[in-house]
Protein backbone atom coordinates (compact mmCIF):
# COMPACT_ATOMS: atom_id res chain seq x y z
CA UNK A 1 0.00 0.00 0.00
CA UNK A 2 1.37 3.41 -0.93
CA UNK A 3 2.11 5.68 1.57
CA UNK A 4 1.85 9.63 1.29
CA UNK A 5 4.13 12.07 3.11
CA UNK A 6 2.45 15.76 3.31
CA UNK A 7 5.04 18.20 4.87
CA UNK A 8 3.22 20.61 6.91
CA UNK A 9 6.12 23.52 6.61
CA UNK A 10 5.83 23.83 2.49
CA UNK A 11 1.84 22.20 2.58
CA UNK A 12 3.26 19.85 -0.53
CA UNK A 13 2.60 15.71 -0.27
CA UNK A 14 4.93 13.36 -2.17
CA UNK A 15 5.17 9.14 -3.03
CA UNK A 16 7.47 7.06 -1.35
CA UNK A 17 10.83 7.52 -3.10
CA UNK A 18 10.26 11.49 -3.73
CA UNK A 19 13.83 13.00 -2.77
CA UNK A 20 12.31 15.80 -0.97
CA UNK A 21 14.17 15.40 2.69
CA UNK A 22 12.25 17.32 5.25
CA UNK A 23 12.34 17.07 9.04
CA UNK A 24 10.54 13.69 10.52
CA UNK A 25 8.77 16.09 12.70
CA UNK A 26 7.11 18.15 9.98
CA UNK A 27 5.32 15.56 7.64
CA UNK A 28 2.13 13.42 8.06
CA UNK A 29 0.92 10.48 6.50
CA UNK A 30 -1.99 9.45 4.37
CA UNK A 31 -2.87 6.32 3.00
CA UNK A 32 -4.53 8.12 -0.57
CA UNK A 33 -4.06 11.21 -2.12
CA UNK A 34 -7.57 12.54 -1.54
CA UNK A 35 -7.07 12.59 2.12
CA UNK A 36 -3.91 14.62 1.82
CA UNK A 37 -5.47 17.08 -0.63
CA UNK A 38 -8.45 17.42 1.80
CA UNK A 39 -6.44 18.56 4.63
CA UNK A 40 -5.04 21.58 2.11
CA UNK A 41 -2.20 19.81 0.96
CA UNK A 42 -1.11 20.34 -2.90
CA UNK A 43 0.65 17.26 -5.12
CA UNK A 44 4.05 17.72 -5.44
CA UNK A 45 5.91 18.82 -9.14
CA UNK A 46 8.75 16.97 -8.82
CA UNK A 47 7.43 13.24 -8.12
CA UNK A 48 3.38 13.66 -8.99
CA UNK A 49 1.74 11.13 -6.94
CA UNK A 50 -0.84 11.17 -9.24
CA UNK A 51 0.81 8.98 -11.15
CA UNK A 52 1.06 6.10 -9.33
CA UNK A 53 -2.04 3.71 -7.84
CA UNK A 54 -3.91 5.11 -5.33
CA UNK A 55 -5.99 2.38 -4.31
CA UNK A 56 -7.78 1.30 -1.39
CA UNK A 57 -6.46 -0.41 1.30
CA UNK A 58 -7.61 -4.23 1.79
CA UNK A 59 -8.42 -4.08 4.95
CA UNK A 60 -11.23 -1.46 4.78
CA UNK A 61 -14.74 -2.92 5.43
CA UNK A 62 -16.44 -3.99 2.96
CA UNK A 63 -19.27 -1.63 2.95
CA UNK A 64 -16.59 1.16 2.02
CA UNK A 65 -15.31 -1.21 -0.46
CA UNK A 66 -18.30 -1.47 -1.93
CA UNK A 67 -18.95 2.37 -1.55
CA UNK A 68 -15.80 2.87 -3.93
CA UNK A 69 -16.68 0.66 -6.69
CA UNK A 70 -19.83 2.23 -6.90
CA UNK A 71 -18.00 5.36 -7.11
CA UNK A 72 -15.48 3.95 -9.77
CA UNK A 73 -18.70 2.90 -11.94
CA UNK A 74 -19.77 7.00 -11.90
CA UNK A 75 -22.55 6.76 -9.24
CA UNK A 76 -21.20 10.27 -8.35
CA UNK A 77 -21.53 11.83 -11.44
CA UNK A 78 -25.23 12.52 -11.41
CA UNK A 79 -26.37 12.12 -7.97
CA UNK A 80 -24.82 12.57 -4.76
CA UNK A 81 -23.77 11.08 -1.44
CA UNK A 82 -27.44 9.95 -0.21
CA UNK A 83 -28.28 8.35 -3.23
CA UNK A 84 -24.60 6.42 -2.64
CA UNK A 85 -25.76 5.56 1.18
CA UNK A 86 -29.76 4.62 -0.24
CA UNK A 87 -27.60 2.12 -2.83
CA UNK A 88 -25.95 0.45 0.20
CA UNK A 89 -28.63 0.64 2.60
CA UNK A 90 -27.21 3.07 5.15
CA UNK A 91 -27.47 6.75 5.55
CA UNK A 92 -25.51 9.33 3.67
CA UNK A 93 -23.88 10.59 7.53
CA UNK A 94 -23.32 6.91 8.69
CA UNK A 95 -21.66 6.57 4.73
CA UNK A 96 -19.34 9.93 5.25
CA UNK A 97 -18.67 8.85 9.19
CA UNK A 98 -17.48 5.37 7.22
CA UNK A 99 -15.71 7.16 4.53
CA UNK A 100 -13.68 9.65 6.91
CA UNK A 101 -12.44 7.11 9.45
CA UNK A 102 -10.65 4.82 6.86
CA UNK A 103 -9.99 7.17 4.12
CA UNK A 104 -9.29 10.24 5.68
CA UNK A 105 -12.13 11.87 2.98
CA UNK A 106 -15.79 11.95 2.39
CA UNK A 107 -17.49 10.08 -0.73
CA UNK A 108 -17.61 13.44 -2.62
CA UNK A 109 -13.83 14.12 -1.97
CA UNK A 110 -12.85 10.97 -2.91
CA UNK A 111 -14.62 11.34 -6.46
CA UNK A 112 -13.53 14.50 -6.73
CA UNK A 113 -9.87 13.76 -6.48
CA UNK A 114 -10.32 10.78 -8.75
CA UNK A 115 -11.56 12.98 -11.25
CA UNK A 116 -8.57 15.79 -10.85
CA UNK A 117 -6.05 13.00 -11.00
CA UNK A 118 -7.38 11.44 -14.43
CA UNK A 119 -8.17 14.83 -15.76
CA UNK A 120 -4.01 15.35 -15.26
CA UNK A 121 -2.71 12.07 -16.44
CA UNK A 122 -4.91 13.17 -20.16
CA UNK A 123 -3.32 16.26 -19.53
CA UNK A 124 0.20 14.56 -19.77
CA UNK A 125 -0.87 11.79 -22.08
CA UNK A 126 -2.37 12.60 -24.37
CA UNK A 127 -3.27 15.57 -27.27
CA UNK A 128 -6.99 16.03 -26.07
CA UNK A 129 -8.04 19.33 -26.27
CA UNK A 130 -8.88 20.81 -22.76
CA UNK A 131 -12.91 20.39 -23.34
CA UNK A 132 -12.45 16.78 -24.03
CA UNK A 133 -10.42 16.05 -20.67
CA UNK A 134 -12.82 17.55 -18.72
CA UNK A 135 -15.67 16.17 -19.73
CA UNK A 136 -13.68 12.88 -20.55
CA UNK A 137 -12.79 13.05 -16.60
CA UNK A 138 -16.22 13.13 -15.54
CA UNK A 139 -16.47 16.95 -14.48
CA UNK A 140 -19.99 18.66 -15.49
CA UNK A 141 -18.61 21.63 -16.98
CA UNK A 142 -15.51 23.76 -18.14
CA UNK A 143 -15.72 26.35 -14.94
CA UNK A 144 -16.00 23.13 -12.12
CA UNK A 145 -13.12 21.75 -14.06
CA UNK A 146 -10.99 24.65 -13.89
CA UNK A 147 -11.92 25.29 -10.08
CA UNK A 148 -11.15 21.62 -9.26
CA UNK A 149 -7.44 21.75 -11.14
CA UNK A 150 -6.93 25.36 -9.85
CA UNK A 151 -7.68 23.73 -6.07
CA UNK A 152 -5.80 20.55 -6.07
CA UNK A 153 -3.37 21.59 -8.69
CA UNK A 154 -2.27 25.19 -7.92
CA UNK A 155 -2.72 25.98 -11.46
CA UNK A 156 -5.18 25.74 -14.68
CA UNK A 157 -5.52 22.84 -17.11
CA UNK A 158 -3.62 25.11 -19.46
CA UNK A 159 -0.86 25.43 -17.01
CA UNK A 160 -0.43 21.83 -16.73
CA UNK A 161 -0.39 20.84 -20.02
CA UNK A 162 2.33 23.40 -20.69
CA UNK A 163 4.38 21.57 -17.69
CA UNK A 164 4.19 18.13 -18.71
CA UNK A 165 7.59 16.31 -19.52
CA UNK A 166 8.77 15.02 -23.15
CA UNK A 167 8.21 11.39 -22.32
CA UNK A 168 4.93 11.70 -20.29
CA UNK A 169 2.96 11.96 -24.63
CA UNK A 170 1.65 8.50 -25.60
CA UNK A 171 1.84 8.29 -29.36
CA UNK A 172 -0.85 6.57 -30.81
CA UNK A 173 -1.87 5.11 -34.63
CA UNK A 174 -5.05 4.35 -33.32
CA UNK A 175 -7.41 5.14 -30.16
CA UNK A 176 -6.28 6.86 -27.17
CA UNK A 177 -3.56 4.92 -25.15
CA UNK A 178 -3.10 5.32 -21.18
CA UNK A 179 -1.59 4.32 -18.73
CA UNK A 180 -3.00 2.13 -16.48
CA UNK A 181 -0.49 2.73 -12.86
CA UNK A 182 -0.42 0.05 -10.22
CA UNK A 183 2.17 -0.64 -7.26
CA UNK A 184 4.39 -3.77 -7.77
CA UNK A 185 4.37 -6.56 -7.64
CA UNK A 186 1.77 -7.70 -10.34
CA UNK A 187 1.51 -10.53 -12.25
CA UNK A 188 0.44 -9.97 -16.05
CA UNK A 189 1.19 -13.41 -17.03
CA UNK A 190 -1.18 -14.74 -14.49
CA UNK A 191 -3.62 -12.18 -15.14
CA UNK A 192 -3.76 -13.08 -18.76
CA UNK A 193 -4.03 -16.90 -18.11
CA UNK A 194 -6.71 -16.55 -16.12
CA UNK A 195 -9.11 -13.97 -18.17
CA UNK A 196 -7.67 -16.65 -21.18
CA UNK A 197 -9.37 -19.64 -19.65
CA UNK A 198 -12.73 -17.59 -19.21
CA UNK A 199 -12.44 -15.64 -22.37
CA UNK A 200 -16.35 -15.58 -24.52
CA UNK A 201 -15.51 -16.09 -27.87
CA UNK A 202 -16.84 -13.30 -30.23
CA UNK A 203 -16.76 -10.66 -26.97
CA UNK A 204 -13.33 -11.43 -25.78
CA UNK A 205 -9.89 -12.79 -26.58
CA UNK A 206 -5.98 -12.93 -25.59
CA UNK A 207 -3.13 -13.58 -27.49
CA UNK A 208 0.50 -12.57 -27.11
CA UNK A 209 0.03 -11.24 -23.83
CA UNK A 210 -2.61 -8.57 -25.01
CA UNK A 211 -6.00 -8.83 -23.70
CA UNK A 212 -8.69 -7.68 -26.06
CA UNK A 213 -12.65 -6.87 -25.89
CA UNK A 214 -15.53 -5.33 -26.93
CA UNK A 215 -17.38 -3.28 -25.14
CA UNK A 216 -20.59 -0.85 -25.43
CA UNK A 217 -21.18 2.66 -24.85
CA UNK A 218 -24.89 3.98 -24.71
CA UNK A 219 -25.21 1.63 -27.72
CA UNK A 220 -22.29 2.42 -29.13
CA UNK A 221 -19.82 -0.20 -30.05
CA UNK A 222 -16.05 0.26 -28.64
CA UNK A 223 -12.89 -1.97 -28.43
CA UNK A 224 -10.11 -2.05 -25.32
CA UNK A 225 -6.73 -3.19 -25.47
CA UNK A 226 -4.65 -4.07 -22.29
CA UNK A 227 -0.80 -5.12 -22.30
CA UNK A 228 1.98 -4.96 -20.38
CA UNK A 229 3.78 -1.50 -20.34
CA UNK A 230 6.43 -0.80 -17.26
CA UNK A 231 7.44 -1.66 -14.33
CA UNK A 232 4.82 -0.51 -12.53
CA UNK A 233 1.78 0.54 -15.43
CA UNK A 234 0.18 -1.51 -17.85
CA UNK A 235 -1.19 -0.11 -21.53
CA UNK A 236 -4.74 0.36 -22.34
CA UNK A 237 -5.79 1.15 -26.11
CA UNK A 238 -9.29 2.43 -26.16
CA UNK A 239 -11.28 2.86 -29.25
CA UNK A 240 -14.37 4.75 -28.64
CA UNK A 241 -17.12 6.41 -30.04
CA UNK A 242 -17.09 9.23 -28.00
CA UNK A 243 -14.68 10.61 -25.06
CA UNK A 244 -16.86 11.97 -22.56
CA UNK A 245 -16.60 9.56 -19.45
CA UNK A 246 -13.68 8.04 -20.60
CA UNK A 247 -12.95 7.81 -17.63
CA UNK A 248 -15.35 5.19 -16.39
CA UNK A 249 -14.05 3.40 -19.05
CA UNK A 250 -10.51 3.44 -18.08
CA UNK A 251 -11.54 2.84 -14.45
CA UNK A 252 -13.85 -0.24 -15.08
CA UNK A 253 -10.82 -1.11 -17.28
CA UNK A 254 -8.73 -1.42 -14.43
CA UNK A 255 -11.30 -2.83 -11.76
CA UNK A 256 -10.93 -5.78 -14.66
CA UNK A 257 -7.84 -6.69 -14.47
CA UNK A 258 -7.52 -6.35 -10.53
CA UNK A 259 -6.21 -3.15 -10.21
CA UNK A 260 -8.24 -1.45 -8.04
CA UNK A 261 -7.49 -2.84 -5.02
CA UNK A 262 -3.57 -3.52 -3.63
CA UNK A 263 -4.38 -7.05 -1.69
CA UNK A 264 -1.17 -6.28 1.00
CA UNK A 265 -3.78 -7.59 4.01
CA UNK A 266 -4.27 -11.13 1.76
CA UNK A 267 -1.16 -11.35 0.31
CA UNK A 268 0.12 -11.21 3.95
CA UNK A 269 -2.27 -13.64 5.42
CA UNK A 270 -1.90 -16.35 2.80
CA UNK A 271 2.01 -15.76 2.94
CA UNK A 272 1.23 -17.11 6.60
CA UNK A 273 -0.30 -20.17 5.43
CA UNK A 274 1.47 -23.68 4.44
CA UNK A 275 0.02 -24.27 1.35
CA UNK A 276 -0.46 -21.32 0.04
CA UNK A 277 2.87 -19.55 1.21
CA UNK A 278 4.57 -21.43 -1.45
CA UNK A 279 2.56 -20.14 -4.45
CA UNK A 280 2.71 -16.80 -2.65
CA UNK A 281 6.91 -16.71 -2.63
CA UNK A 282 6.43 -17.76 -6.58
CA UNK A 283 4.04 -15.14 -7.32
CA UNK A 284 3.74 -12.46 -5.26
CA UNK A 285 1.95 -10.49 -7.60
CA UNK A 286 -1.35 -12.30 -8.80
CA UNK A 287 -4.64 -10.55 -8.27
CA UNK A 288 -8.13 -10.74 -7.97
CA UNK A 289 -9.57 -9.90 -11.46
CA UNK A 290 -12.61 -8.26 -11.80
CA UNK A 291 -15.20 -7.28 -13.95
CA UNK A 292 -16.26 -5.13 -17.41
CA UNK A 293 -19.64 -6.11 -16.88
CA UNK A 294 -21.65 -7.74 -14.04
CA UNK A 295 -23.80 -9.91 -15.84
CA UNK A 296 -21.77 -10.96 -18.30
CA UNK A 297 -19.72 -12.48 -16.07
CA UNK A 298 -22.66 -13.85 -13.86
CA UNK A 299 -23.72 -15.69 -17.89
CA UNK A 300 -20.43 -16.73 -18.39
CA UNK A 301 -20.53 -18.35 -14.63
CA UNK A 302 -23.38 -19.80 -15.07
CA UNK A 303 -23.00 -21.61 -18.51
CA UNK A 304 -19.45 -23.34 -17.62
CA UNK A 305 -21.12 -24.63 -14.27
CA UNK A 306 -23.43 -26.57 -16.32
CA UNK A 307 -21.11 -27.80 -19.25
CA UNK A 308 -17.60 -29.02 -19.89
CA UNK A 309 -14.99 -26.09 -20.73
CA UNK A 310 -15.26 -26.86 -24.55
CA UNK A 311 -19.04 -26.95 -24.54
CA UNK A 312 -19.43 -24.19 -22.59
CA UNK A 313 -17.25 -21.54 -24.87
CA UNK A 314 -19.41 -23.29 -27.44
CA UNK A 315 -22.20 -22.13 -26.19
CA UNK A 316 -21.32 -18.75 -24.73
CA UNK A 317 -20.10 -18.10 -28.88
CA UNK A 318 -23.38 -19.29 -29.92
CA UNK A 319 -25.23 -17.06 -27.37
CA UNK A 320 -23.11 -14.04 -28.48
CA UNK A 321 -23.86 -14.59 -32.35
CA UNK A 322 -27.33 -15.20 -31.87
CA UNK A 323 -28.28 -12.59 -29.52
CA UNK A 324 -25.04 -9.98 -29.26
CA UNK A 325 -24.78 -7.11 -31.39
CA UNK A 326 -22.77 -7.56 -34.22
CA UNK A 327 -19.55 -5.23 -34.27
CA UNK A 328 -17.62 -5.97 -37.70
CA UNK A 329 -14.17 -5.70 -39.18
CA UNK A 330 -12.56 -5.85 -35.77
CA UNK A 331 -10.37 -8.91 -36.39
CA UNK A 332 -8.54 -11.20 -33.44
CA UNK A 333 -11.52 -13.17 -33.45
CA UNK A 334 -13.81 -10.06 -31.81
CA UNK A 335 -16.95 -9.80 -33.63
CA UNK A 336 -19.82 -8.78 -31.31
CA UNK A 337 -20.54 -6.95 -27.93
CA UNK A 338 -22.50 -8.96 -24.94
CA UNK A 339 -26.35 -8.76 -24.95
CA UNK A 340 -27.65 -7.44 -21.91
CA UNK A 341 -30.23 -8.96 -19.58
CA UNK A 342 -33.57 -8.28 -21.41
CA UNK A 343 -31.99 -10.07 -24.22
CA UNK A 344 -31.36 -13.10 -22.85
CA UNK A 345 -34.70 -13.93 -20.84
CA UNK A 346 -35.72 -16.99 -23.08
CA UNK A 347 -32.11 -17.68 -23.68
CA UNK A 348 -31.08 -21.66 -23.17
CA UNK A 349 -29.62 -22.06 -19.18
CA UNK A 350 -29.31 -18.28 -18.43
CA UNK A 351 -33.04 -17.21 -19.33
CA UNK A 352 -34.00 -17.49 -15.53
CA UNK A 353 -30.88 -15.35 -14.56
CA UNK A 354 -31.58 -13.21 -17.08
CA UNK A 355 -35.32 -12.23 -15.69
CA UNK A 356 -34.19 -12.26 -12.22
CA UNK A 357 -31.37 -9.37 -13.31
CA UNK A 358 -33.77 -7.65 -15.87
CA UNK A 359 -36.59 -7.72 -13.00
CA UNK A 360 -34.33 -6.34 -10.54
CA UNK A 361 -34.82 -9.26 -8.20
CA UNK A 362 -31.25 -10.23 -8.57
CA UNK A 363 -28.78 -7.31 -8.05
CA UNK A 364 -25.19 -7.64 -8.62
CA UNK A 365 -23.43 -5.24 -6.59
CA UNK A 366 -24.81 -6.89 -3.47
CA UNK A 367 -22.61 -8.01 -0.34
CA UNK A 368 -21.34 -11.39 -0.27
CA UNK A 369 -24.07 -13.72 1.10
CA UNK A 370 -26.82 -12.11 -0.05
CA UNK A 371 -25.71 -11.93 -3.52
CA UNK A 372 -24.67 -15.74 -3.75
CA UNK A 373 -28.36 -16.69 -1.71
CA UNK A 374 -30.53 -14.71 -4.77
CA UNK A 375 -27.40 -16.08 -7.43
CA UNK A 376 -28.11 -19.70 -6.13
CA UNK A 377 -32.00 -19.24 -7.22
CA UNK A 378 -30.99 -19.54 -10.77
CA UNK A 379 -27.69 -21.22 -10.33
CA UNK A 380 -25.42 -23.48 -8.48
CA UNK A 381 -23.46 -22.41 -5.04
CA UNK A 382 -19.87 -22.61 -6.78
CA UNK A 383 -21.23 -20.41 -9.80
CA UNK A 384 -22.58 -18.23 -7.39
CA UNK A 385 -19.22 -17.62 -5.71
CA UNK A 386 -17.46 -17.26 -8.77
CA UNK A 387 -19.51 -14.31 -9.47
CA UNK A 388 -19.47 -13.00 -6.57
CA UNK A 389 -15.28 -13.35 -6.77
CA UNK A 390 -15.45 -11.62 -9.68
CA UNK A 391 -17.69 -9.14 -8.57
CA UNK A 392 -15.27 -7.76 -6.06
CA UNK A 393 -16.46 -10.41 -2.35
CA UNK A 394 -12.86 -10.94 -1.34
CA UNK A 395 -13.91 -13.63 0.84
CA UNK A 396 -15.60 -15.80 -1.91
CA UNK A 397 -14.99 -19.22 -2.42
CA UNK A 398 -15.93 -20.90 -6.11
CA UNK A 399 -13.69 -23.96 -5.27
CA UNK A 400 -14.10 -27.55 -3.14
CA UNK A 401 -12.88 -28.18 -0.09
CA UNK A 402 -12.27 -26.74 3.11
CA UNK A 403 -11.36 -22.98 3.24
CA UNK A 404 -12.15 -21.40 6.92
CA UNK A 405 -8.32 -20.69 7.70
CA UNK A 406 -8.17 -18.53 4.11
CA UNK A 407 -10.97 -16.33 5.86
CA UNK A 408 -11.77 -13.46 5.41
CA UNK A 409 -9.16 -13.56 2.05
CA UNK A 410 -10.69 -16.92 -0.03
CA UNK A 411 -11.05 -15.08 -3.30
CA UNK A 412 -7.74 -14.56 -3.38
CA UNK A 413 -6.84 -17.57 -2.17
CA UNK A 414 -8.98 -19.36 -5.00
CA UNK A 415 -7.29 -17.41 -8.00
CA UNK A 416 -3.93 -18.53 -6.42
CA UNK A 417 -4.97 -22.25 -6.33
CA UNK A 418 -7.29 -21.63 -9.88
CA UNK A 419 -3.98 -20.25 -11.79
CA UNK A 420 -1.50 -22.39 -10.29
CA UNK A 421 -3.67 -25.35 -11.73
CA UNK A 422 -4.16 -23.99 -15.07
């Protein structure tokens, strides 16, 4: 987890490694930008921390944990804090009580500094015109952009582009590439293998270490492209029909291939245990991977619990082709995006999952075991888990066999076990 020093005597905050030296007794810590920037702190030039991964620590419960995916997915954007408590079942002060006493920041702050710290990494990355990044980054108009980047930057979006450095530009023949930061260690390889194995022909595909998909945008059809990049940032290609809320794009991007949340609490626990110490030593840096979209991953779940691997990517390619929307010319094997739930209601094996989602009597964002008791209505218990794994439960377990000592960090435990057997 990445650590932020704020010097009280110059009001700047830096990333591990900055070589600013003040005096012990003049800096605090926070464990994520936003909480330094709330207490009137300002990101430092020389090492900008908004470059690196600010996720959320592991050990937070899991109703904050829940709070910030919603936030990721843009629940922010058009409503505010009580509609984020109403979605979780608590109150919007019990939510911001949550919020401040493991963050260090309310909901709204949080989102807020999200949306500065994108807004600059376009800034540096790319050739979008001003406009673009802010509305790209999720901001409602040019004059709360401005304020926002004036506040937490010191300076205006014009300003910052002017600063950036010759080898922050991305050059692109196609899309918009970004950088996608996490904090080491992370495992690609393992990454790939795994989204490889549960790949849906037509909607998703990897090959030479580049994961590829379609995806859909109010209707619109889109591709993503992740690879490695550095040492500590992967590459995402995004074609798109549009930029505003790229950034919900790029974030859901991430939450997909486990990058959203550090797991130093699990890794640490399982390190501790005898069988899975072992494949922890070999691979310290495999994640939980995530999710583009919820249901899709709940079908995908669903059909391989009832078929053997071949059959089942059989039948997920027939389901695409016969009810997906058709997205030509793509090539590596891409050729439609995923049908949503009203689609799919008289579908073969997923019709009843499909009208308990497009009823709303399935909802999946839930917490652990209520989500896998309404998934197990339509499906079996080790489906239900591996949706729920997916779906960000880091104590789920899709897997046989006895598991209370991995508690509360199963999910991870079962992609360790699930990639070490593939």
């Amino acid at each position: 987890m990445t650590t932020y020093s704020a010097v009280r005597t110059t009001g700047i905050y830096c990333r591990p490694g900055c070589g600013a030296k003040p005096l012990a007794e003049n800096v605090s810590t926070f464990e994520l930008p936003a909480a330094a920037e709330a207490a009137g702190y300002r990101a430092c030039l020389r090492c900008r921390p908004y470059r690196v991964a600010g996720t959320v620590a592991d050990e937070a419960p899991e109703l904050v944990c829940r709070a910030v995916r919603l936030i990721i997915a843009g629940l922010l954007d058009e409503s505010g804090e009580e509609a984020l408590g109403a979605r979780l079942g608590v109150s919007a002060r019990h939510l911001r009580r949550m919020f401040s006493e493991h963050l260090g920041v309310t909901p709204d702050q949080f989102a807020r500094s999200r949306r500065a710290h994108f807004a600059r990494r376009l800034l540096d990355d790319t050739d979008l015109g001003i406009a673009e990044i802010a509305f790209a980054s999720g901001f409602g108009s040019l004059r709360q952009f401005n304020r926002a980047m004036r506040e937490i930057f010191r300076a205006s979006p014009r300003e910052l582009r002017d600063r950036r450095r010759r080898g922050d530009r991305l050059a692109a023949d196609g899309g918009l590439v970004l950088r996608l930061p996490f904090t080491p260690p992370y495992d690609w390889e393992a990454m790939c293998a795994f989204l490889h194995a549960r790949a849906i022909p037509g909607v998703e595909s990897v090959e030479g270490g580049v994961y590829r998909r379609t995806i859909s945008i109010d209707g619109e059809p889109g591709v993503l492209e992740l690879g490695a990049g550095g040492d500590d940032h992967l590459l995402l290609r995004a074609h798109l029909p549009f930029w505003e809320g790229v950034m919900h794009v790029v974030d859901r991007a991430a939450c997909l291939v486990g990058l959203d949340c550090e797991p130093v609490s699990a890794r640490g626990h399982l390190a501790a245990d005898p069988e899975f110490g072992p494949l922890v030593a070999a691979r310290p840096g495999v994640r939980v991977p995530g999710a583009w979209g919820p249901f899709e991953v709940a079908v995908s779940a669903v059909v391989r619990a009832e078929l053997p691997p071949e059959d089942a990517s059989e039948a997920l390619h027939k389901l695409v082709q016969v009810y997906g929307v058709p997205v030509p010319g793509l090539g590596h094997g891409l050729t439609h995006a995923f049908p949503g739930p009203a689609a799919l209601t008289d579908a073969e094996l997923v019709g009843p999952l499909a009208r308990e989602v497009a009823d709303g009597n399935i909802v999946l964002d839930g917490d652990l075991e209520p989500l896998v008791r309404s998934l197990e209505t339509v499906t079996s218990n080790r489906a239900a888990q591996e949706i729920a794994l997916r779906l960000g439960a880091r104590d789920a377990w899709p897997l046989p066999g006895e598991s209370e000592r991995l508690n509360p960090w199963r999910s991870l435990a079962a992609v360790y076990q699930l990639t070490n057997a593939s």
